[in-house]
PDB file of N, CA and C in Angstrom:
ATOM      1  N   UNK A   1      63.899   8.255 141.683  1.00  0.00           N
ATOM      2  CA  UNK A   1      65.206   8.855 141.707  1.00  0.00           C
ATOM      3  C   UNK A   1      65.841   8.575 143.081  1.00  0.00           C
ATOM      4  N   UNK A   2      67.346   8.274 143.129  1.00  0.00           N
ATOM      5  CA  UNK A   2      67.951   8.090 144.054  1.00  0.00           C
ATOM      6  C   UNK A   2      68.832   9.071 144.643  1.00  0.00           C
ATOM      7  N   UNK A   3      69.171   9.108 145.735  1.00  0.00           N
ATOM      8  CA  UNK A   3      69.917  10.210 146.243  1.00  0.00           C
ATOM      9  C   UNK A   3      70.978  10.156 146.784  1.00  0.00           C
ATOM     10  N   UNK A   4      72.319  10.666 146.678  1.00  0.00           N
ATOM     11  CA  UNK A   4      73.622  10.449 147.728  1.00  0.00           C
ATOM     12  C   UNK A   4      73.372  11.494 148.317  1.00  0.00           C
ATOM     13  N   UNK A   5      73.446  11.896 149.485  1.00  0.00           N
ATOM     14  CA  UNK A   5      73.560  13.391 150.512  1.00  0.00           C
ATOM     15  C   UNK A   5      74.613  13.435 151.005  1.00  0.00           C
ATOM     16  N   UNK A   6      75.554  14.363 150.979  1.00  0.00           N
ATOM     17  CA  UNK A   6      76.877  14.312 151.701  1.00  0.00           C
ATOM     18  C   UNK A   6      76.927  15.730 151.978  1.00  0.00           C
ATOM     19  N   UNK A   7      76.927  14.984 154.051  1.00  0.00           N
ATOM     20  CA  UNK A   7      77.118  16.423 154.299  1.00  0.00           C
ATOM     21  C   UNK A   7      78.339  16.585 155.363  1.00  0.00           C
ATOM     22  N   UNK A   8      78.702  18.148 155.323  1.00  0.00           N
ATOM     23  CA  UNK A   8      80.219  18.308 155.820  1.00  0.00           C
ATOM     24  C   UNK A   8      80.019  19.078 156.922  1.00  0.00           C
ATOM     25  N   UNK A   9      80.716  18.439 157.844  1.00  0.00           N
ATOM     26  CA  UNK A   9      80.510  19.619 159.503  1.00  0.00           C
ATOM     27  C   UNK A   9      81.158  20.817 159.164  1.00  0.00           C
ATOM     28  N   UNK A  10      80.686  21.696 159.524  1.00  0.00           N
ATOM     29  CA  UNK A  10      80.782  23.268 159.729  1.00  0.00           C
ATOM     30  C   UNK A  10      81.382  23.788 160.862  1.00  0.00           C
ATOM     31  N   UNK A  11      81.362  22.739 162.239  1.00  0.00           N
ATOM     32  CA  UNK A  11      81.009  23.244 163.428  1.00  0.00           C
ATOM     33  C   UNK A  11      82.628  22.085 163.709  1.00  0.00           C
ATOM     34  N   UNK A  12      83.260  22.596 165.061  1.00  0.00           N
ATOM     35  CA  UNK A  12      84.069  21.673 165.497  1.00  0.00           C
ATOM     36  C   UNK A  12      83.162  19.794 165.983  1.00  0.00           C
ATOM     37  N   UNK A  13      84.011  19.049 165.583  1.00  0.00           N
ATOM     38  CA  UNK A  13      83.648  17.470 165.943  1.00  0.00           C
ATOM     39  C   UNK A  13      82.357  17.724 167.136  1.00  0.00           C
ATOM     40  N   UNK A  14      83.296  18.004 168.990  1.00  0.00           N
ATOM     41  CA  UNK A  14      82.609  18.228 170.092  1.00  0.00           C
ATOM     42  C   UNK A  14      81.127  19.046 169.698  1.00  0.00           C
ATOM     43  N   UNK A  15      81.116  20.271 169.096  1.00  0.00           N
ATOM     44  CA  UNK A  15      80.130  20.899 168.976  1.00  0.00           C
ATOM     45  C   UNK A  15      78.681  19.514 168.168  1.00  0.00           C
ATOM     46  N   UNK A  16      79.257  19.393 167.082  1.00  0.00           N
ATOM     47  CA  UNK A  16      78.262  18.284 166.185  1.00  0.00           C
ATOM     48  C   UNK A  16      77.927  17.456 166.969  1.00  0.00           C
ATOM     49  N   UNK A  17      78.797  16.788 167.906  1.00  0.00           N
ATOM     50  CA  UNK A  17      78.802  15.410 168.712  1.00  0.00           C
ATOM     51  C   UNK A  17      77.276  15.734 169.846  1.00  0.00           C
ATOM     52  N   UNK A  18      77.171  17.234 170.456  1.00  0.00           N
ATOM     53  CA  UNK A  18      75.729  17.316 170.899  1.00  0.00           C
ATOM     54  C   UNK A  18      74.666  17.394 170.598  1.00  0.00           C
ATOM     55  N   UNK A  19      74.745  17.410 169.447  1.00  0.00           N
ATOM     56  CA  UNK A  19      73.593  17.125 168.449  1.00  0.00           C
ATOM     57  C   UNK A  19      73.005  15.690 167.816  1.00  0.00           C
ATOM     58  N   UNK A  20      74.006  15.133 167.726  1.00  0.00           N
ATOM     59  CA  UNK A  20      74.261  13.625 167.287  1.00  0.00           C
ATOM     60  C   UNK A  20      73.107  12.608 168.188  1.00  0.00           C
ATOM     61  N   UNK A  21      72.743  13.249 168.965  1.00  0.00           N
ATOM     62  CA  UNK A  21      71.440  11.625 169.569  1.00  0.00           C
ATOM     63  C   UNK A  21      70.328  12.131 168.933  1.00  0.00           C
ATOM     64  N   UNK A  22      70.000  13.674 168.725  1.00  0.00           N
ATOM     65  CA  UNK A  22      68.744  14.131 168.018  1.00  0.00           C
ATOM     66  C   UNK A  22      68.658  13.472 166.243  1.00  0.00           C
ATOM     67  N   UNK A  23      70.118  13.707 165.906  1.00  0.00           N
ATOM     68  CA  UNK A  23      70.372  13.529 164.677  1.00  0.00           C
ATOM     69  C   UNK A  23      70.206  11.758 163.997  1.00  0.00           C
ATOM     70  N   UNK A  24      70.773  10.843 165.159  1.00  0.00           N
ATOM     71  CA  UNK A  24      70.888   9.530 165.051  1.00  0.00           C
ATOM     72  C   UNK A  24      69.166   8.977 165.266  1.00  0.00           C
ATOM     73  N   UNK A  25      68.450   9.684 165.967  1.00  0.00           N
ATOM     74  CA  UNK A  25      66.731   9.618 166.277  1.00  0.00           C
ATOM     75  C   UNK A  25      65.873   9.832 165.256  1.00  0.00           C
ATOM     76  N   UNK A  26      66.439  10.864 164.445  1.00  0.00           N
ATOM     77  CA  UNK A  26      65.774  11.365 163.007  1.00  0.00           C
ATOM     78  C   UNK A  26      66.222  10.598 162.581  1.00  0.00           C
ATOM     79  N   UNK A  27      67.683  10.005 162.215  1.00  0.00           N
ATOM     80  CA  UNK A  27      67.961   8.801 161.293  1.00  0.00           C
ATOM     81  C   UNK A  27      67.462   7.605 161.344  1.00  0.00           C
ATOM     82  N   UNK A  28      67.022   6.956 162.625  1.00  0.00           N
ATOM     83  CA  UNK A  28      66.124   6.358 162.650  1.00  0.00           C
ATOM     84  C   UNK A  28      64.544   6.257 162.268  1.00  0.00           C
ATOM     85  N   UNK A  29      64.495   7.123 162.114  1.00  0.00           N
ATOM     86  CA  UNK A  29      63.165   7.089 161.751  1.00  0.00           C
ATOM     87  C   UNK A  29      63.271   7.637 160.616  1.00  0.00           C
ATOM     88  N   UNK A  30      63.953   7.886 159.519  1.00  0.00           N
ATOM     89  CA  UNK A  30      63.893   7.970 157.911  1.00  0.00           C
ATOM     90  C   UNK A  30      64.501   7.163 157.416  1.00  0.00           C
ATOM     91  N   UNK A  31      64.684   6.066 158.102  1.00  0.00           N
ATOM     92  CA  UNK A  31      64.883   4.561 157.707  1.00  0.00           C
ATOM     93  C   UNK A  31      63.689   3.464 157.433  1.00  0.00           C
ATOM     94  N   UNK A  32      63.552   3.734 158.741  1.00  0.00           N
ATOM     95  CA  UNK A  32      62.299   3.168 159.512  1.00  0.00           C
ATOM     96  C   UNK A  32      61.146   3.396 158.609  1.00  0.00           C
ATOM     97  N   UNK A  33      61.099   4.787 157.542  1.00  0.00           N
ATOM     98  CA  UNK A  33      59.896   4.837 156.877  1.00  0.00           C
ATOM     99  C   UNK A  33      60.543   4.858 155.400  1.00  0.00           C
ATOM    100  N   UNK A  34      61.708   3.874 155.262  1.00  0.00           N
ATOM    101  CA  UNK A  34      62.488   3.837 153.935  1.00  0.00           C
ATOM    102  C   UNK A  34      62.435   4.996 152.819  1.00  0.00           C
ATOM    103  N   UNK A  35      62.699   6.298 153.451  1.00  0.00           N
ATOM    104  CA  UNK A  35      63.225   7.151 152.923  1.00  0.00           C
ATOM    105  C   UNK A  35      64.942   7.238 152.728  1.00  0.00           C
ATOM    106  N   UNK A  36      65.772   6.651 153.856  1.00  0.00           N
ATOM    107  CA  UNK A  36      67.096   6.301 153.729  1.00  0.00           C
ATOM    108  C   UNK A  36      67.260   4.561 153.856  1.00  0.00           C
ATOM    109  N   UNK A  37      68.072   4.390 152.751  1.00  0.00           N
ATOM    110  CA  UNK A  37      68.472   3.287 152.773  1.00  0.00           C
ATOM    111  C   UNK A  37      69.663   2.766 153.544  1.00  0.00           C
ATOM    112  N   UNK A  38      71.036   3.966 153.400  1.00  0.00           N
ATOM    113  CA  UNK A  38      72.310   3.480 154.028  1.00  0.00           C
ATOM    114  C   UNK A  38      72.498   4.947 154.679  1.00  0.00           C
ATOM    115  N   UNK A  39      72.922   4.900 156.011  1.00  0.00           N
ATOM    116  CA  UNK A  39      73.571   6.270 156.169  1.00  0.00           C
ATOM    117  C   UNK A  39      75.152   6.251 157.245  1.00  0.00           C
ATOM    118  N   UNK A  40      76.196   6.371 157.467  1.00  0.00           N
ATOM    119  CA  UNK A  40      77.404   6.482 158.091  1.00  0.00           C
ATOM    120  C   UNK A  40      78.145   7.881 157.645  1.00  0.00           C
ATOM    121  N   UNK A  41      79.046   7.856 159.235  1.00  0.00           N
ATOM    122  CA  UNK A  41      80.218   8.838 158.593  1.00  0.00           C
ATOM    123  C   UNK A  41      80.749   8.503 157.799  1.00  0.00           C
ATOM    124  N   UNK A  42      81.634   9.914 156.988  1.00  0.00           N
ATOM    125  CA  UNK A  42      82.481   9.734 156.171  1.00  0.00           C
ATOM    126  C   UNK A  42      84.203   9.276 157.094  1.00  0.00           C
ATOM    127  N   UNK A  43      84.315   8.240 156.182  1.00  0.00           N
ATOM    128  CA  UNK A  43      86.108   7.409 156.817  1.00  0.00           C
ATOM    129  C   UNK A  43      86.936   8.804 157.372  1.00  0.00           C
ATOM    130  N   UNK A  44      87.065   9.648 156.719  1.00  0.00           N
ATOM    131  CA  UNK A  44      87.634  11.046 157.166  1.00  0.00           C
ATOM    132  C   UNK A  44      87.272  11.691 158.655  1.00  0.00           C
ATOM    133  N   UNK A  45      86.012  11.336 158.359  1.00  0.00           N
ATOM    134  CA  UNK A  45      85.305  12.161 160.099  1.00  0.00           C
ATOM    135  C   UNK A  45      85.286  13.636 159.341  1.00  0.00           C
ATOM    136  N   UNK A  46      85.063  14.140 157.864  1.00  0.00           N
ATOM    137  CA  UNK A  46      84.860  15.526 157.643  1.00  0.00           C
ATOM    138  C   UNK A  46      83.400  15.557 158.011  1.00  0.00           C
ATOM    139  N   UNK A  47      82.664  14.587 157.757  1.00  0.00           N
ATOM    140  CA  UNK A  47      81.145  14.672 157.501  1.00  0.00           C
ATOM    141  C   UNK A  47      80.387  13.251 157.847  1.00  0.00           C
ATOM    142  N   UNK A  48      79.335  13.321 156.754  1.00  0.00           N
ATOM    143  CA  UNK A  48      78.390  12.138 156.489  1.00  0.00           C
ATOM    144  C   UNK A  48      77.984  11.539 154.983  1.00  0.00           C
ATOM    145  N   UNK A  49      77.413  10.425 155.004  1.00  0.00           N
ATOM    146  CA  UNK A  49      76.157  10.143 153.630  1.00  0.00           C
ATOM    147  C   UNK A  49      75.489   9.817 153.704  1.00  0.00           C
ATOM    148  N   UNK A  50      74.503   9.613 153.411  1.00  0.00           N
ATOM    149  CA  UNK A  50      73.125   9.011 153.398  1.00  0.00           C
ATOM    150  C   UNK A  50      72.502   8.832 151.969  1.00  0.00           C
ATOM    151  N   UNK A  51      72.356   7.079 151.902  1.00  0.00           N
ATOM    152  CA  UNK A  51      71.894   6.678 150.489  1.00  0.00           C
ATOM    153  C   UNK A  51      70.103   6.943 151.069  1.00  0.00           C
ATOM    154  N   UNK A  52      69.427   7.611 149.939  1.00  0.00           N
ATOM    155  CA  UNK A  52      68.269   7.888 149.730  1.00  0.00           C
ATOM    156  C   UNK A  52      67.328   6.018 149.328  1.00  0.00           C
ATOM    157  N   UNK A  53      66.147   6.101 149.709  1.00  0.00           N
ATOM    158  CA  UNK A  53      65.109   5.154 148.778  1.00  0.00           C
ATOM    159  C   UNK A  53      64.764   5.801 147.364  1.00  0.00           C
ATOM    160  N   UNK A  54      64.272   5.583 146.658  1.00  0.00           N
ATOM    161  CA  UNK A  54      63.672   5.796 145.221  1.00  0.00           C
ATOM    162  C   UNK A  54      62.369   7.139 145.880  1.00  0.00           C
ATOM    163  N   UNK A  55      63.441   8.427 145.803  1.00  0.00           N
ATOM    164  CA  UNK A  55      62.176   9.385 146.424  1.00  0.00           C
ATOM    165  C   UNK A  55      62.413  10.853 145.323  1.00  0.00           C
ATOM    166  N   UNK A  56      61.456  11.742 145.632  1.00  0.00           N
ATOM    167  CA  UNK A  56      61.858  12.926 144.485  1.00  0.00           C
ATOM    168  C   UNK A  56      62.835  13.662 145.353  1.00  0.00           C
ATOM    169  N   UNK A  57      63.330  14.594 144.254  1.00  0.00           N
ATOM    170  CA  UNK A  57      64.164  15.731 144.597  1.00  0.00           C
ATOM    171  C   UNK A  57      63.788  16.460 145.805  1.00  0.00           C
ATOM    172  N   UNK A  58      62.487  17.016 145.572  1.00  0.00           N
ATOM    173  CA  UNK A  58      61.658  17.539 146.637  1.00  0.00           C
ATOM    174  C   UNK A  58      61.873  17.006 147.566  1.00  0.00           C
ATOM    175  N   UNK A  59      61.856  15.716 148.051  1.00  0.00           N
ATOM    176  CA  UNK A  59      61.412  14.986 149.164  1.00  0.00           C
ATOM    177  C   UNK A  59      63.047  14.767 149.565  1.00  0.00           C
ATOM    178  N   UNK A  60      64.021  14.733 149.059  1.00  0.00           N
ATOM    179  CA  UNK A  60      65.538  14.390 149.251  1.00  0.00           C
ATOM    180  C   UNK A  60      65.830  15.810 150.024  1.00  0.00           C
ATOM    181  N   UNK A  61      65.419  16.899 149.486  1.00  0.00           N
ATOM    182  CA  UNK A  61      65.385  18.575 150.353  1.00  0.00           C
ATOM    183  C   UNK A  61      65.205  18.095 151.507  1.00  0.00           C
ATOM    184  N   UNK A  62      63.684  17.822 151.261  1.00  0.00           N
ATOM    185  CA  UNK A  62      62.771  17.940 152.692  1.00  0.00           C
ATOM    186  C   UNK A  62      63.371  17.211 153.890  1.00  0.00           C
ATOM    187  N   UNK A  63      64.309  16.023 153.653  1.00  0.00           N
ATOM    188  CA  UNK A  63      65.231  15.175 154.215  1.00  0.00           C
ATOM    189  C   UNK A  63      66.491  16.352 154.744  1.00  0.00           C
ATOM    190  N   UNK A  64      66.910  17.223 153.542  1.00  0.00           N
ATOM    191  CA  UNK A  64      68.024  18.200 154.183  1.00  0.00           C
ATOM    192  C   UNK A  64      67.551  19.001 155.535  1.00  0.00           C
ATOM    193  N   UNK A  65      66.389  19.656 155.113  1.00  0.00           N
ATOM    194  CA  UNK A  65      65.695  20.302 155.820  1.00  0.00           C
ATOM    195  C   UNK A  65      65.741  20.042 157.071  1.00  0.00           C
ATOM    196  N   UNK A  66      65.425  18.694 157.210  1.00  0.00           N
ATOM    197  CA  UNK A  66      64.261  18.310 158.817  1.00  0.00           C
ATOM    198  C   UNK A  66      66.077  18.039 159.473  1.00  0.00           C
ATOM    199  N   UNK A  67      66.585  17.405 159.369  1.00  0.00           N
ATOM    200  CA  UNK A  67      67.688  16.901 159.887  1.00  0.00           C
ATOM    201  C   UNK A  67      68.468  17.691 160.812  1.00  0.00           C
ATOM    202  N   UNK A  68      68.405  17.108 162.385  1.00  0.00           N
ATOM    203  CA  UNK A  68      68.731  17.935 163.433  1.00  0.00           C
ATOM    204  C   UNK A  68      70.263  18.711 163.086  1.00  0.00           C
ATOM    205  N   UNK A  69      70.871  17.894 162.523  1.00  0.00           N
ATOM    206  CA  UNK A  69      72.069  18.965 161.772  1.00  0.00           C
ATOM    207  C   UNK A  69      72.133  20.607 161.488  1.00  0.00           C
ATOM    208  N   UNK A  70      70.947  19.846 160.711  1.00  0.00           N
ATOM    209  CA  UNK A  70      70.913  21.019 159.906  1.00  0.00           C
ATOM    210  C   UNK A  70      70.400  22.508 160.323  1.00  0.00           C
ATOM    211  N   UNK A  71      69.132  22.388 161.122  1.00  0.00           N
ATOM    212  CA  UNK A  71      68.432  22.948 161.976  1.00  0.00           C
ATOM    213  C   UNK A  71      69.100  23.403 163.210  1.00  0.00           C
ATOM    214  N   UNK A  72      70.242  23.032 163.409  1.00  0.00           N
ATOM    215  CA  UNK A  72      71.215  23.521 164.085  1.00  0.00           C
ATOM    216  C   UNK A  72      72.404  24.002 163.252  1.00  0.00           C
ATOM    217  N   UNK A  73      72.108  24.223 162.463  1.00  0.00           N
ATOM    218  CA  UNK A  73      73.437  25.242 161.654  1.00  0.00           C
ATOM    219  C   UNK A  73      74.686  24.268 161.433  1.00  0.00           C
ATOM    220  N   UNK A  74      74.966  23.433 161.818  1.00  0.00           N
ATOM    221  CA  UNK A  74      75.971  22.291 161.809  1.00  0.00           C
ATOM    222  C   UNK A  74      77.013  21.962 160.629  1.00  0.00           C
ATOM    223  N   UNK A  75      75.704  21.645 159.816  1.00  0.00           N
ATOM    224  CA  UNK A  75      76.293  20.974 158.744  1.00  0.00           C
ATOM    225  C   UNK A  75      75.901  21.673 157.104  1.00  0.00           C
ATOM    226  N   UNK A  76      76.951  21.523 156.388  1.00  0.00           N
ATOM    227  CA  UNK A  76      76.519  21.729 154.913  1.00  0.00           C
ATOM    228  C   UNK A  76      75.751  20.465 153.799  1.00  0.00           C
ATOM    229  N   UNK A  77      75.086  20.587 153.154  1.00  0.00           N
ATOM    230  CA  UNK A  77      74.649  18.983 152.686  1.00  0.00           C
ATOM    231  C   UNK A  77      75.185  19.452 150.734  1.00  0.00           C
ATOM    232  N   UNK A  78      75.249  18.176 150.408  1.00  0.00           N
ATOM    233  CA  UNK A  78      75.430  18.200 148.802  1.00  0.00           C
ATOM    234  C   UNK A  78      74.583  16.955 148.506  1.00  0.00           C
ATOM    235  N   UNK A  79      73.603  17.152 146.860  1.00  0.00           N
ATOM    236  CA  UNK A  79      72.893  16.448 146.791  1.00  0.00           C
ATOM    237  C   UNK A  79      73.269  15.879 145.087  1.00  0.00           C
ATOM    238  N   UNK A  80      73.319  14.446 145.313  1.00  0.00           N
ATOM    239  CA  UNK A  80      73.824  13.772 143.636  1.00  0.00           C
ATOM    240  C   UNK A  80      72.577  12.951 143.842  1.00  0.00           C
ATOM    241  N   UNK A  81      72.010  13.328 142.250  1.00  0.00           N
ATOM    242  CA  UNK A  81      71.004  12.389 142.294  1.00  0.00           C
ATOM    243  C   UNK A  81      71.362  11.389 140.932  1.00  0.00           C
ATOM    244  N   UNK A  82      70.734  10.113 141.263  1.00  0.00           N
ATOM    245  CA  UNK A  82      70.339   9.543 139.868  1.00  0.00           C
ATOM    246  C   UNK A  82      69.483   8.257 139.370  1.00  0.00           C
ATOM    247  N   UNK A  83      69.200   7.716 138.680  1.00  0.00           N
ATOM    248  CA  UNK A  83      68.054   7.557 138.324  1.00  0.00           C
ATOM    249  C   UNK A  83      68.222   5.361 138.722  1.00  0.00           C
ATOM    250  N   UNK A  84      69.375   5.225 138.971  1.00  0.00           N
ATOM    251  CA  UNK A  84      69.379   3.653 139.882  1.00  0.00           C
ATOM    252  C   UNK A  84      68.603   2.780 138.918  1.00  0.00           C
ATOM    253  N   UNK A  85      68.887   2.791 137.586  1.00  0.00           N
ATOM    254  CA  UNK A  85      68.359   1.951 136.397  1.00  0.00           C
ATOM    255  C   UNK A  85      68.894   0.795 136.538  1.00  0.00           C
ATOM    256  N   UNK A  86      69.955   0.108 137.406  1.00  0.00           N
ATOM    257  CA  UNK A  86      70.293  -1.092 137.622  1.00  0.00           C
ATOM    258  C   UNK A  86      70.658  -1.023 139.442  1.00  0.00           C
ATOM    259  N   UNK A  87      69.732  -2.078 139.431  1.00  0.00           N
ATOM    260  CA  UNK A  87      69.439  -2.076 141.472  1.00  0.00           C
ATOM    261  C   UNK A  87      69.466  -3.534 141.554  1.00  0.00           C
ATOM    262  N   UNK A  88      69.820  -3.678 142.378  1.00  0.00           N
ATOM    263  CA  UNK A  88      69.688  -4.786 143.144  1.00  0.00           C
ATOM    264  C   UNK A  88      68.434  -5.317 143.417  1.00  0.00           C
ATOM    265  N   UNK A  89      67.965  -6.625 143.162  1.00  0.00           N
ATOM    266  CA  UNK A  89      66.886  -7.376 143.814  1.00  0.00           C
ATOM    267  C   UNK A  89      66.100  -6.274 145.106  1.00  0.00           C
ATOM    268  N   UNK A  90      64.440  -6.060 144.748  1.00  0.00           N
ATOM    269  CA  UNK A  90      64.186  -5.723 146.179  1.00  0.00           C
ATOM    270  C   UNK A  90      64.490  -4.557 146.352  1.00  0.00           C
ATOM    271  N   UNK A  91      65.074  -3.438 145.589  1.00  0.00           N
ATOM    272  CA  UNK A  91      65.550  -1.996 145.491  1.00  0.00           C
ATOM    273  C   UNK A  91      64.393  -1.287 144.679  1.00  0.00           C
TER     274      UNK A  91
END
């Protein structure tokens, strides 16, 4: 199962923005262990997304969870999942 995460700042821009090297460090490294495939702001600057690897529900949480965002009260997350029955080569 695949995952979109979209999450929306809570907190003014400046406030999120000190959080953002902890947050960009974790993103690195749930790449790095291909749990996220794509992640950027949203064009708006309300928020974020982050395309998931082929992981469970559970494990897409556990991603909400750990995320310095979040753990700092920051951000709200929304989770669309689905099942990526046509992927790309290598997906």
């Amino acid at each position: 199962m695949f995952h979109v995460l979209t999450l929306t700042y809570e907190k003014p821009i400046e406030v999120v923005d000190e959080t953002r090297p902890a947050h960009l460090a974790w993103l690195n490294d749930e790449v790095a262990a291909g749990r996220i495939l794509l992640a950027g702001r949203q064009e708006s600057g309300a928020g974020g997304v982050l395309i998931t690897g082929d992981i469970s529900a559970e494990d897409a949480d556990d991603i909400i969870a750990r995320d310095p965002y979040t753990l700092a009260g920051l951000v709200s997350y929304a989770r669309l999942s689905f099942n990526g029955g046509i992927r790309a080569p290598g997906l």
